[in-house]
Protein backbone atom coordinates (compact mmCIF):
# COMPACT_ATOMS: atom_id res chain seq x y z
CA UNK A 1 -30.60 -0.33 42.97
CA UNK A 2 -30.16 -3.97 42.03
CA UNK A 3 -32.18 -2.93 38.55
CA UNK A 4 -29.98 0.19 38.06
CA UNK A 5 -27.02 -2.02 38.25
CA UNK A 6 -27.95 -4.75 36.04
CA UNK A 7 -29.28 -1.72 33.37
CA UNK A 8 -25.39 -0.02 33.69
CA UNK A 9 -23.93 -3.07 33.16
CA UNK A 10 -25.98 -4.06 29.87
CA UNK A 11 -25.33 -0.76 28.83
CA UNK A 12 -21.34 -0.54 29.17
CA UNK A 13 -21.18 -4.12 27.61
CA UNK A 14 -22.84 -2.95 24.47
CA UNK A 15 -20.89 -0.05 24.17
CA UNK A 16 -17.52 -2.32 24.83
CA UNK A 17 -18.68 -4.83 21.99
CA UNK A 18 -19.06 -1.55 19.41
CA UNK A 19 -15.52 -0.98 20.58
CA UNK A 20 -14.20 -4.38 19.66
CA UNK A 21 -16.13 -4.47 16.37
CA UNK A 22 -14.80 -1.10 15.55
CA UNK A 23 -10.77 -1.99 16.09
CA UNK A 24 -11.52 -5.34 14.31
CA UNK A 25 -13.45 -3.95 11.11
CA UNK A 26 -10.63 -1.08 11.11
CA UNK A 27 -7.97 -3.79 11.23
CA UNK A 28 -9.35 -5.99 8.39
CA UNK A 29 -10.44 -3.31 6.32
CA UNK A 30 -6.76 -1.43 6.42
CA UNK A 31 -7.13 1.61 8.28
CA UNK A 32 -4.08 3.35 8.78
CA UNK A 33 -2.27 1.67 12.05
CA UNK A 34 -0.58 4.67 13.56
CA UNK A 35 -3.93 6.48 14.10
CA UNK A 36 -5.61 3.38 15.31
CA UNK A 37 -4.55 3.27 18.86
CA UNK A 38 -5.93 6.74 19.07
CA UNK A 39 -8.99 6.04 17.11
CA UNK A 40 -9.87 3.11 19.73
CA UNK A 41 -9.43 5.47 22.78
CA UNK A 42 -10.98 8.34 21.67
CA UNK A 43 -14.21 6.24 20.11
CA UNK A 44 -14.27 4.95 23.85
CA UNK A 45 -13.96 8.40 25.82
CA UNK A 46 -16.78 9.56 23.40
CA UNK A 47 -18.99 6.80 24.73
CA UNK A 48 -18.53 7.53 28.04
CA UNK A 49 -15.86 4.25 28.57
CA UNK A 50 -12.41 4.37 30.61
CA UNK A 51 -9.96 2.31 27.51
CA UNK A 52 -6.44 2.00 27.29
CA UNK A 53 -5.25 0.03 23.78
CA UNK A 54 -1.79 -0.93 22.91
CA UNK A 55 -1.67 -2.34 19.07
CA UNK A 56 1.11 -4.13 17.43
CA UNK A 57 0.77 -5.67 13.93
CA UNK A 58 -1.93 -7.39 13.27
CA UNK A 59 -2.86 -7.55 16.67
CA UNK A 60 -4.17 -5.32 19.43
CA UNK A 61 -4.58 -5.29 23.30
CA UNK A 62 -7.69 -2.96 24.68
CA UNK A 63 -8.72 -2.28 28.41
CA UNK A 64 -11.34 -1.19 29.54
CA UNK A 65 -11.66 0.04 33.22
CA UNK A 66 -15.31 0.88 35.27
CA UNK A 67 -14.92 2.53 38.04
CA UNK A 68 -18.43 1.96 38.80
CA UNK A 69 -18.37 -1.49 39.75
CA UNK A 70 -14.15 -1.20 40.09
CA UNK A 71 -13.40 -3.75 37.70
CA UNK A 72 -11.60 -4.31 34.21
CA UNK A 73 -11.04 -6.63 31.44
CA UNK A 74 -8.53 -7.24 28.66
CA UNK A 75 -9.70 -8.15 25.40
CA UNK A 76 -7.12 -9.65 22.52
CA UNK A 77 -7.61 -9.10 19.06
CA UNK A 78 -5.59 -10.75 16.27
CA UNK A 79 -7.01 -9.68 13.12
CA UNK A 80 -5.08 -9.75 9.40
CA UNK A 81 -5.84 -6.99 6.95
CA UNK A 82 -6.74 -6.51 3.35
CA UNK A 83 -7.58 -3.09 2.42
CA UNK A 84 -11.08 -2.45 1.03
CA UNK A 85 -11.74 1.21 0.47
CA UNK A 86 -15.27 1.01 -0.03
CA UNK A 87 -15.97 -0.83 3.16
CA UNK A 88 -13.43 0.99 5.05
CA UNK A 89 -15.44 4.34 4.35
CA UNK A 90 -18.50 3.06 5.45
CA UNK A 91 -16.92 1.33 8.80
CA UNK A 92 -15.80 5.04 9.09
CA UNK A 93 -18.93 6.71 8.37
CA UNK A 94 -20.42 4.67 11.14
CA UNK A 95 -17.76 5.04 14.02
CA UNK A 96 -18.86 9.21 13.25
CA UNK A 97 -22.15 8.49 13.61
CA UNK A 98 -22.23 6.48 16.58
CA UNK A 99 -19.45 8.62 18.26
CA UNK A 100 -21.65 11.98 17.60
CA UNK A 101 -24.95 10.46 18.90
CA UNK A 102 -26.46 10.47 14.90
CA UNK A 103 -26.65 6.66 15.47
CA UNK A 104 -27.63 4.49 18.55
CA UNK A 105 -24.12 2.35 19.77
CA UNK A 106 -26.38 -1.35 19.21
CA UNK A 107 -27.38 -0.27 15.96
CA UNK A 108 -23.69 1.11 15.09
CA UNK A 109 -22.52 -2.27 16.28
CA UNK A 110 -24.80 -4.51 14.32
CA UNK A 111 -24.07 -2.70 10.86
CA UNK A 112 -20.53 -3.25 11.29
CA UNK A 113 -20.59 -7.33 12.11
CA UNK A 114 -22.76 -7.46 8.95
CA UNK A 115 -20.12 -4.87 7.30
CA UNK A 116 -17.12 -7.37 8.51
CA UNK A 117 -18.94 -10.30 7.29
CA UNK A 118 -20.01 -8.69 3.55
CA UNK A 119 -17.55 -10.37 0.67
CA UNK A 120 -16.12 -8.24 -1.58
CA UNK A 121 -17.54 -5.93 -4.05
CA UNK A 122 -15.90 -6.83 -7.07
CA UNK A 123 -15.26 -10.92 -7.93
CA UNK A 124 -11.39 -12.06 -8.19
CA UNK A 125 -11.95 -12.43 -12.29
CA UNK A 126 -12.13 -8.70 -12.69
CA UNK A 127 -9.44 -8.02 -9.48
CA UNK A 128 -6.71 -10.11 -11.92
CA UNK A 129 -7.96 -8.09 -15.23
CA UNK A 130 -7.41 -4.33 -13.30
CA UNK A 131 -3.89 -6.07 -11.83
CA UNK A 132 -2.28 -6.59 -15.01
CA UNK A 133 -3.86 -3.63 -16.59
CA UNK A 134 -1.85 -1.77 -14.02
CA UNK A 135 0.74 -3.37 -14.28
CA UNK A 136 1.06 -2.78 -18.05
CA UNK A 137 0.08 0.89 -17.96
CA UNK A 138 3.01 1.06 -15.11
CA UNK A 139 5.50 -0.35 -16.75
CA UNK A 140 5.53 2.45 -19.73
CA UNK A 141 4.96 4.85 -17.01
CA UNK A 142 7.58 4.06 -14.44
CA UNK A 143 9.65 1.63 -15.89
CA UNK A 144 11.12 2.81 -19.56
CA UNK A 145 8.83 0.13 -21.16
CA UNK A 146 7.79 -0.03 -25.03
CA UNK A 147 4.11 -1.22 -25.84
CA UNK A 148 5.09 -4.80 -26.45
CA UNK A 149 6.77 -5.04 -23.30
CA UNK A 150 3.14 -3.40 -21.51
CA UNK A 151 1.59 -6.22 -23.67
CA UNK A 152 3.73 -8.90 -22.49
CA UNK A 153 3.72 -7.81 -18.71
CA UNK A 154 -0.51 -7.55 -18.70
CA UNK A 155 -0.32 -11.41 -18.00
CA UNK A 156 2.23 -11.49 -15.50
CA UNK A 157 0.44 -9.10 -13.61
CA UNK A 158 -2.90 -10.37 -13.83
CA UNK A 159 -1.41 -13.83 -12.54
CA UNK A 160 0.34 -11.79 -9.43
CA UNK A 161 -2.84 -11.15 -8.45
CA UNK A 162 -4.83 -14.44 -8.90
CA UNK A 163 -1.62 -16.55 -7.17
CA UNK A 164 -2.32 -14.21 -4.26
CA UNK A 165 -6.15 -14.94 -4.15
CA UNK A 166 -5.47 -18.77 -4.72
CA UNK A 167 -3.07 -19.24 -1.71
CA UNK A 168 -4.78 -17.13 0.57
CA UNK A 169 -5.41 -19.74 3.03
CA UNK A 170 -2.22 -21.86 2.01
CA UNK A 171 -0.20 -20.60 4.80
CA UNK A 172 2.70 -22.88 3.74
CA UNK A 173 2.99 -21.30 -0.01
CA UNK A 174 2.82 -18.13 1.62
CA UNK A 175 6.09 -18.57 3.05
CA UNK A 176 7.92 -18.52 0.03
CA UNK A 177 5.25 -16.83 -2.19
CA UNK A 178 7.10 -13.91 -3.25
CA UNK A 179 10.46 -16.03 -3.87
CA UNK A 180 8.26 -17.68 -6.47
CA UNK A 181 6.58 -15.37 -8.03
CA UNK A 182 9.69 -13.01 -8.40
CA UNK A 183 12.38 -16.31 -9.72
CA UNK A 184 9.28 -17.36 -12.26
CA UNK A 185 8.95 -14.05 -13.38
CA UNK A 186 12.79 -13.28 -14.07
CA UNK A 187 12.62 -16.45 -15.78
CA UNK A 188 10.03 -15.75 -18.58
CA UNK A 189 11.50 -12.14 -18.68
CA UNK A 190 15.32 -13.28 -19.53
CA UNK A 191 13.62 -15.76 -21.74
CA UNK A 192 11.78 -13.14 -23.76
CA UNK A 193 14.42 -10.99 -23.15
CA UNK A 194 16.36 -13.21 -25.80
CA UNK A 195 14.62 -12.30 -28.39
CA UNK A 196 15.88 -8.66 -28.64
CA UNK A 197 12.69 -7.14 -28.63
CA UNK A 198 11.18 -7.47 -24.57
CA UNK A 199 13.46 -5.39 -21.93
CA UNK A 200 13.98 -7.75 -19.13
CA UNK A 201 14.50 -4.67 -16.33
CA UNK A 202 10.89 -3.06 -17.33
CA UNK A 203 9.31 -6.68 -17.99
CA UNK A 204 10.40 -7.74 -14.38
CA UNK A 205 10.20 -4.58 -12.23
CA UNK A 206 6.89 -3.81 -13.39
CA UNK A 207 5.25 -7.68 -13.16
CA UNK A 208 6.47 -7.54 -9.68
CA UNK A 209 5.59 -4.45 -8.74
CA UNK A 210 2.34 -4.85 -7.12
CA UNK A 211 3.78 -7.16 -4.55
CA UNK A 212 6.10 -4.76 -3.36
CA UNK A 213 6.12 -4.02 0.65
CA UNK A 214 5.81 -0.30 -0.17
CA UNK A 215 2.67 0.34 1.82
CA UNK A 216 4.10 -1.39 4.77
CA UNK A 217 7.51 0.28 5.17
CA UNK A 218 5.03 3.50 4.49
CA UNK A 219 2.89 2.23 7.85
CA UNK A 220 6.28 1.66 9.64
CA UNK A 221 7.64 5.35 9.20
CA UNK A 222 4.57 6.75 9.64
CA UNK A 223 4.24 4.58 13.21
CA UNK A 224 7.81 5.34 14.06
CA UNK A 225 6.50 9.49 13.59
CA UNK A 226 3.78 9.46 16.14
CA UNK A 227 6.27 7.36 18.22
CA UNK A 228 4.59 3.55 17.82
CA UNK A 229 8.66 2.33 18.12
CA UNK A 230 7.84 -1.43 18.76
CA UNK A 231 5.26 -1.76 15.81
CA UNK A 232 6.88 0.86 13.39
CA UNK A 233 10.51 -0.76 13.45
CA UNK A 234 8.57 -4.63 13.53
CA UNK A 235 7.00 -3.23 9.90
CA UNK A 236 10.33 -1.34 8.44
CA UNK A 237 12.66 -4.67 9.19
CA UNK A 238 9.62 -6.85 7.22
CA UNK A 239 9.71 -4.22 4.61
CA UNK A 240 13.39 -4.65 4.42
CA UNK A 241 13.37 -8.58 4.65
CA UNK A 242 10.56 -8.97 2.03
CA UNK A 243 12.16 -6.09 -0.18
CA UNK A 244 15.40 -9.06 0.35
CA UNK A 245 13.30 -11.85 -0.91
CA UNK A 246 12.09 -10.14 -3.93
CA UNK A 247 15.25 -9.43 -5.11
CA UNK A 248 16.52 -13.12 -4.04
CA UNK A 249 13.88 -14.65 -6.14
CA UNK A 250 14.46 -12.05 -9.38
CA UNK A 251 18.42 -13.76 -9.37
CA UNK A 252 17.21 -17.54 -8.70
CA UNK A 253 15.25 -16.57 -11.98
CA UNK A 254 18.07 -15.15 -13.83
CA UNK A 255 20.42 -17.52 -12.66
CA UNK A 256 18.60 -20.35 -13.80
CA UNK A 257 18.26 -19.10 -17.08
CA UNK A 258 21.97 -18.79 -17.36
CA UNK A 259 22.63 -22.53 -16.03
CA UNK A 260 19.65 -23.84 -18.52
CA UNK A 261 20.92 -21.76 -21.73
CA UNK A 262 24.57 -21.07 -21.02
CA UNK A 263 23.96 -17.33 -22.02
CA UNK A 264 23.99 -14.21 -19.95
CA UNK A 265 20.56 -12.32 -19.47
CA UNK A 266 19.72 -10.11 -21.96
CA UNK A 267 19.92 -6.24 -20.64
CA UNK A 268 20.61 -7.24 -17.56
CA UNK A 269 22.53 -4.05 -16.40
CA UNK A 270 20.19 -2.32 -19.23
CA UNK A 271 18.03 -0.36 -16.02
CA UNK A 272 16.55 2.35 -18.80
CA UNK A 273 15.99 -0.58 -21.67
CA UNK A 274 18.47 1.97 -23.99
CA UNK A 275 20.20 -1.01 -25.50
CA UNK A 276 16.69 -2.53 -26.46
CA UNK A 277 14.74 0.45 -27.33
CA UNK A 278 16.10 2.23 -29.62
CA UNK A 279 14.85 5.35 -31.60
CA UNK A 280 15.72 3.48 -35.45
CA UNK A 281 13.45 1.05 -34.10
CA UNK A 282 9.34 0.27 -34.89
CA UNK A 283 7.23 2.23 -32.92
CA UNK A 284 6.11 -0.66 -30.64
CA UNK A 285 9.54 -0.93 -29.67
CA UNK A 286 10.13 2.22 -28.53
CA UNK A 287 10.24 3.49 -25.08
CA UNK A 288 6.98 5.23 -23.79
CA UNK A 289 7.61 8.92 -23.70
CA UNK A 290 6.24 11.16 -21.37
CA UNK A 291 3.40 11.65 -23.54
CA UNK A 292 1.92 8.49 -22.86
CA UNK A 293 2.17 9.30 -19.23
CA UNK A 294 -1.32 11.08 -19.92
CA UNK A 295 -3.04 8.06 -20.78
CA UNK A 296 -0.85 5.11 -18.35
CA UNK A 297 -0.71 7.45 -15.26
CA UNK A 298 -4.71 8.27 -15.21
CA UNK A 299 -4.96 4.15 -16.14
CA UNK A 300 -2.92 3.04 -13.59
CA UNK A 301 -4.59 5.21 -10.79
CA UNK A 302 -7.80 3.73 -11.80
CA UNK A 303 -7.35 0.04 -12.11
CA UNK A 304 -5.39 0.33 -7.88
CA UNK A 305 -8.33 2.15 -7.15
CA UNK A 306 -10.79 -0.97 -8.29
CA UNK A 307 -7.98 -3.27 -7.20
CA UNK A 308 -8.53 -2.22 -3.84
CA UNK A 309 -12.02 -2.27 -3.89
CA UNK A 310 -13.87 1.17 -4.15
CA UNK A 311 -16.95 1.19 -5.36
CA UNK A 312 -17.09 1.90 -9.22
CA UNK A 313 -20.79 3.60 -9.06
CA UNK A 314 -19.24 6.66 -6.19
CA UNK A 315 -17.63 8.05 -10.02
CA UNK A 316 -17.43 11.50 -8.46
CA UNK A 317 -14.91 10.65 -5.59
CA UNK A 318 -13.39 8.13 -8.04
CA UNK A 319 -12.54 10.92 -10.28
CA UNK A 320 -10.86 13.14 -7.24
CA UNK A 321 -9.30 9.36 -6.53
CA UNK A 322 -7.32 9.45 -9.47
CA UNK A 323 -6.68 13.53 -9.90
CA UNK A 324 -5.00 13.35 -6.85
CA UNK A 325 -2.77 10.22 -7.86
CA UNK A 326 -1.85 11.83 -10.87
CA UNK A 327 -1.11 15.35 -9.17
CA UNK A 328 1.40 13.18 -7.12
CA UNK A 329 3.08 11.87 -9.89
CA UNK A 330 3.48 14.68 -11.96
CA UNK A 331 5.13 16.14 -9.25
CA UNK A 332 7.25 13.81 -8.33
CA UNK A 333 8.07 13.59 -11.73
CA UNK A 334 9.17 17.54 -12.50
CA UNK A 335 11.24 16.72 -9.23
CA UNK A 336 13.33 14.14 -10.23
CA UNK A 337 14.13 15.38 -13.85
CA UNK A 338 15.03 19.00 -12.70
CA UNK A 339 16.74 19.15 -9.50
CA UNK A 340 16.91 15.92 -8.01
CA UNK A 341 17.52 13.07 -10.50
CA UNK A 342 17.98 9.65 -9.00
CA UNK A 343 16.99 10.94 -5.82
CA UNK A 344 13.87 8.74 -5.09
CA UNK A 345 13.29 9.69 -1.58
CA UNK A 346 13.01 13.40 -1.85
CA UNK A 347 10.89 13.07 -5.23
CA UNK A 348 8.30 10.44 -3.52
CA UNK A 349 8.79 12.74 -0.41
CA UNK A 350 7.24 16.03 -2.32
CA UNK A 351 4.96 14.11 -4.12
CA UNK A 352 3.59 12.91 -0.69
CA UNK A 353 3.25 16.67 0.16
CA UNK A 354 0.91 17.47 -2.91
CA UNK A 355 -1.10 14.37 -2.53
CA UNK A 356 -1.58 14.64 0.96
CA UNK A 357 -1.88 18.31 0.64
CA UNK A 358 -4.74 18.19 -1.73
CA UNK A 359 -6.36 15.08 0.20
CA UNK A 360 -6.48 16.79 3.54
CA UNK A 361 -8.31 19.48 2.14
CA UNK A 362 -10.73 17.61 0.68
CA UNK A 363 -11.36 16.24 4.14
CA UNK A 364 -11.14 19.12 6.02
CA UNK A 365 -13.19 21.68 3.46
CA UNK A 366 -15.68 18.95 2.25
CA UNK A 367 -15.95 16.76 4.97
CA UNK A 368 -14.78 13.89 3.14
CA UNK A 369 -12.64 10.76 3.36
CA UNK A 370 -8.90 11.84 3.04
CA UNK A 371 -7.44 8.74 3.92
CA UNK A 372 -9.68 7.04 0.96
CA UNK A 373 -8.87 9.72 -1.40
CA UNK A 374 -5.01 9.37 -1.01
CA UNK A 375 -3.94 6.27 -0.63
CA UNK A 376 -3.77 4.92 -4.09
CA UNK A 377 -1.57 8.15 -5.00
CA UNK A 378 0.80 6.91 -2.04
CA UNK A 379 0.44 3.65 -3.15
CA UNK A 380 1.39 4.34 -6.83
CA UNK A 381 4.22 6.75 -5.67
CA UNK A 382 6.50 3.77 -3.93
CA UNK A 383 7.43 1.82 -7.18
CA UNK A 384 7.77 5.00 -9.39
CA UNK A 385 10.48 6.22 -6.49
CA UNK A 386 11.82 2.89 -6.42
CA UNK A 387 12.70 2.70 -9.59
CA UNK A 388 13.52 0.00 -12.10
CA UNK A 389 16.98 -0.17 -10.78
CA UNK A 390 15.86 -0.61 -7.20
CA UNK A 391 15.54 -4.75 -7.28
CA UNK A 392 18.07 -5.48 -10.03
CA UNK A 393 21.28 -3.58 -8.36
CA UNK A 394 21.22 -6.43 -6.19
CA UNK A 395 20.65 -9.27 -9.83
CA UNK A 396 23.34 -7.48 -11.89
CA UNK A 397 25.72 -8.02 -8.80
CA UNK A 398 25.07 -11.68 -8.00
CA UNK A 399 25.14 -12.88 -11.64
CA UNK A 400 28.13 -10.90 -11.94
CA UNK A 401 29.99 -12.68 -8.95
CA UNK A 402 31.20 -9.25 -7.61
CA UNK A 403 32.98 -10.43 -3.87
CA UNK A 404 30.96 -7.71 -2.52
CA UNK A 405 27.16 -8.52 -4.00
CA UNK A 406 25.53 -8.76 -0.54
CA UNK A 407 25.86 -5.02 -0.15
CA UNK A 408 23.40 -4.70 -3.10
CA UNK A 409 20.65 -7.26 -1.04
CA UNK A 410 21.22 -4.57 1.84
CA UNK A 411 20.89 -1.81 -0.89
CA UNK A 412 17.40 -2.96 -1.90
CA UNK A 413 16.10 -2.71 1.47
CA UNK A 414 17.88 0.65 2.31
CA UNK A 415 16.17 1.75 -0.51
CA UNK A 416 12.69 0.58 0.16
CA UNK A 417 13.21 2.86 3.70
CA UNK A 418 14.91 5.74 2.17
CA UNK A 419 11.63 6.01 0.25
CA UNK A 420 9.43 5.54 2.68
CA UNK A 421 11.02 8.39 4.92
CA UNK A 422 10.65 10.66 2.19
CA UNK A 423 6.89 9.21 2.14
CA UNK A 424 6.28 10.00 5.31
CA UNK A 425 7.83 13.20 5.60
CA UNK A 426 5.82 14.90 2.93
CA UNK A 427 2.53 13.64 4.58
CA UNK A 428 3.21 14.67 8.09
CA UNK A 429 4.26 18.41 6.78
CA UNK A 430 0.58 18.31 4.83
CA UNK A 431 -1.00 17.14 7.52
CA UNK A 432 0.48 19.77 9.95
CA UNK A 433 -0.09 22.49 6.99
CA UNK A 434 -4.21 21.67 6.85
CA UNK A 435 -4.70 20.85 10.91
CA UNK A 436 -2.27 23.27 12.64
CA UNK A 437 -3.92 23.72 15.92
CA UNK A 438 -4.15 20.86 17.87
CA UNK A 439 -7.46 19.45 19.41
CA UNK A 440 -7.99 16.13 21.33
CA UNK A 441 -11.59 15.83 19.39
CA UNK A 442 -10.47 16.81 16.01
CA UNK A 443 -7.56 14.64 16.41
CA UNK A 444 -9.96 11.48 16.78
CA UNK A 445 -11.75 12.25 13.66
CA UNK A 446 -8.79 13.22 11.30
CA UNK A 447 -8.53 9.47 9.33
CA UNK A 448 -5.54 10.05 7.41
CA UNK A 449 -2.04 9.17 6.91
């Protein structure tokens, strides 16, 4: 008896530790957070364990309960995430295995500490060269920009990125990171802007693009939909905040042009760079037409795809990768120039619908990764809804002196949620569309947004 006990108990505690390696590796590796509550439970009923799991933002409380021996214990997790899509497949691809008995739980368990503990597949070098490749293709696609602004903004980009890997552990620059980056930013933009030949509202909006908090105000909506209140309003009022700051930093810029030079910004109230580009004008200093979207969309869909870390040699689910992010945008696209113009939310909302509409049934008729196979179309669909006149509503105001300029801060962030509504309404009618019957199993399995 006293053998059978001691057995039981080495058993449970190696299924408990797969259970706490699994919410941690799904934590760091950015897993979406309103299905990972569920995920932890359902991994544990699967395995034969009594857990209960409450999960905030970076952080998450599990239980687990034996009735055997009638105890239980409370483990605390507090775990930041960067989101690695390669890793995050194959932290996946294990929790099926080990869940469906193709993989014994101590094995399962061991992969994923060595998983956690793998650095990442590409070095930060080539991370800053796809950054401000995106960034350039974006700001002809989404932002009205010529080819010497793209040219200009391919620095500025790259160097969003490499700040952010640089200060990674400097928790006190983090603080005030984004104030930074956004006031030196406006800065070099109004000063090139001066010349008469860079747009300052495509220069700036697309340089700080990639360090808008789309994704998160995405995560919040999406959490406040399957009911997570406390953790899905905690991430929408961030969203809103850092959305605040952003646009805070973009005036300190502009402003202190003005106080150093004495002269307005160039094209400040210029959201569509008409004033700038003109059609008399050198080719290079023309605005990107929508031809060029077939070359910048396809380009920026690729270089998010490295910059979050998939694996360049999987070229086959790469390719679906950046089909489906360019499905979503031309979409959203035919949406907002025929019926809804200016509309951001509903545009972003329907081009949720066909990304997540085409990644679902990838999943669901191919077995594959949905959640992997969307998420850079989501993630390219929040600054192309946002718009280039998203952040500088609230410049134009300030440097204006208007009495009522604090109504464009609130703006900003009213817009950041108004998008990611529309966000997460196209993906949950998608995701009802391709799983319409309910089922406590498939529901554990469906990793998606």
């Amino acid at each position: 008896m006293q053998a059978y006990i001691t057995r039981h108990l080495a058993e449970v505690a190696v299924r408990q530790e797969f259970i706490l390696k699994l919410a941690r590796a799904m934590m760091m590796l950015g897993a979406p957070s309103h299905r990972l509550r569920r995920q932890v439970i359902d991994a544990g009923h699967m395995l034969g364990l009594n857990v209960s799991a409450m999960h905030f933002p970076e952080t998450m409380f599990i239980s687990f309960e034996d009735t055997t021996t009638a105890t239980s214990s409370v483990r605390f997790l507090r775990q930041a995430s960067t989101l690695d899509l390669g890793r995050l497949a194959e932290a996946y691809e294990l929790y099926w295995r080990a869940t469906h008995n193709e993989l014994c739980v101590a094995d399962a368990s061991k992969q994923l500490s060595d998983l956690m503990q793998r650095k990442h597949i590409y070095p930060w070098w080539f991370i800053m060269l796809c950054g401000g490749i995106s960034a350039s293709a974006m700001c002809g696609a989404s932002f009205y920009g010529s080819f010497l602004d793209t040219v200009v903004v391919f620095p500025l980009g790259a160097a969003v990125i490499g700040i952010q890997h640089a200060t990674a552990g400097h928790e006190l620059f983090t603080n005030v990171q984004e104030i930074i980056i956004a006031a030196a930013f406006s800065f070099l933009s109004a000063c090139l802007a001066s010349t008469g030949k860079i747009c300052y509202s495509a220069v700036t909006s697309s340089s700080v693009a990639l360090v808008l908090p789309g994704m998160v105000a995405l995560h919040g909506g999406l959490e406040l939909m399957s009911r997570n209140l406390i953790s899905g309003s905690v991430r929408l009022i961030y969203a809103v905040i850092y959305a605040i700051f952003v646009a805070f930093g973009l005036f300190v810029g502009a402003e202190l042009f003005e106080l150093m030079t004495e002269k307005p910004v160039s094209g400040l109230e210029d959201y569509y760079c008409s004033s700038v580009h003109t059609i008399e004008g050198p080719w290079w200093q023309r605005s990107s037409g929508v031809w060029w979207s077939f070359l910048t969309v396809p380009l920026v869909s690729l270089t998010l795809a490295l910059c979050k870390y998939y694996p360049y040699k999987q070229w086959k689910e790469l390719i679906l990768i950046v089909f489906i992010s360019c499905s979503g945008y031309t979409v959203s696209h035919l949406v907002e120039v025929t019926k809804f113009s200016g509309q951001g939310d509903v545009s972003a909302g329907v081009g949720a619908f066909a990304v997540g509409l085409i990644a679902n049934l990838y999943g669901e008729l191919f077995d594959g990764n949905a959640f992997v196979v969307m998420v850079v179309g989501i993630s390219y669909l929040v600054p192309s809804a946002f718009g280039p006149n998203g952040l500088l509503a609230f410049v134009s105001l300030q440097s204006s002196g208007v009495a009522y300029a604090y109504v464009g801060a609130f703006s900003v962030g009213l817009r950041m949620v108004t998008v990611s509504i529309g966000l997460t309404v196209g993906l949950g009618l998608a995701l009802l569309i391709t799983h319409p019957i309910p089922s406590g199993v498939k529901d554990g399995g469906v990793f998606s947004m």
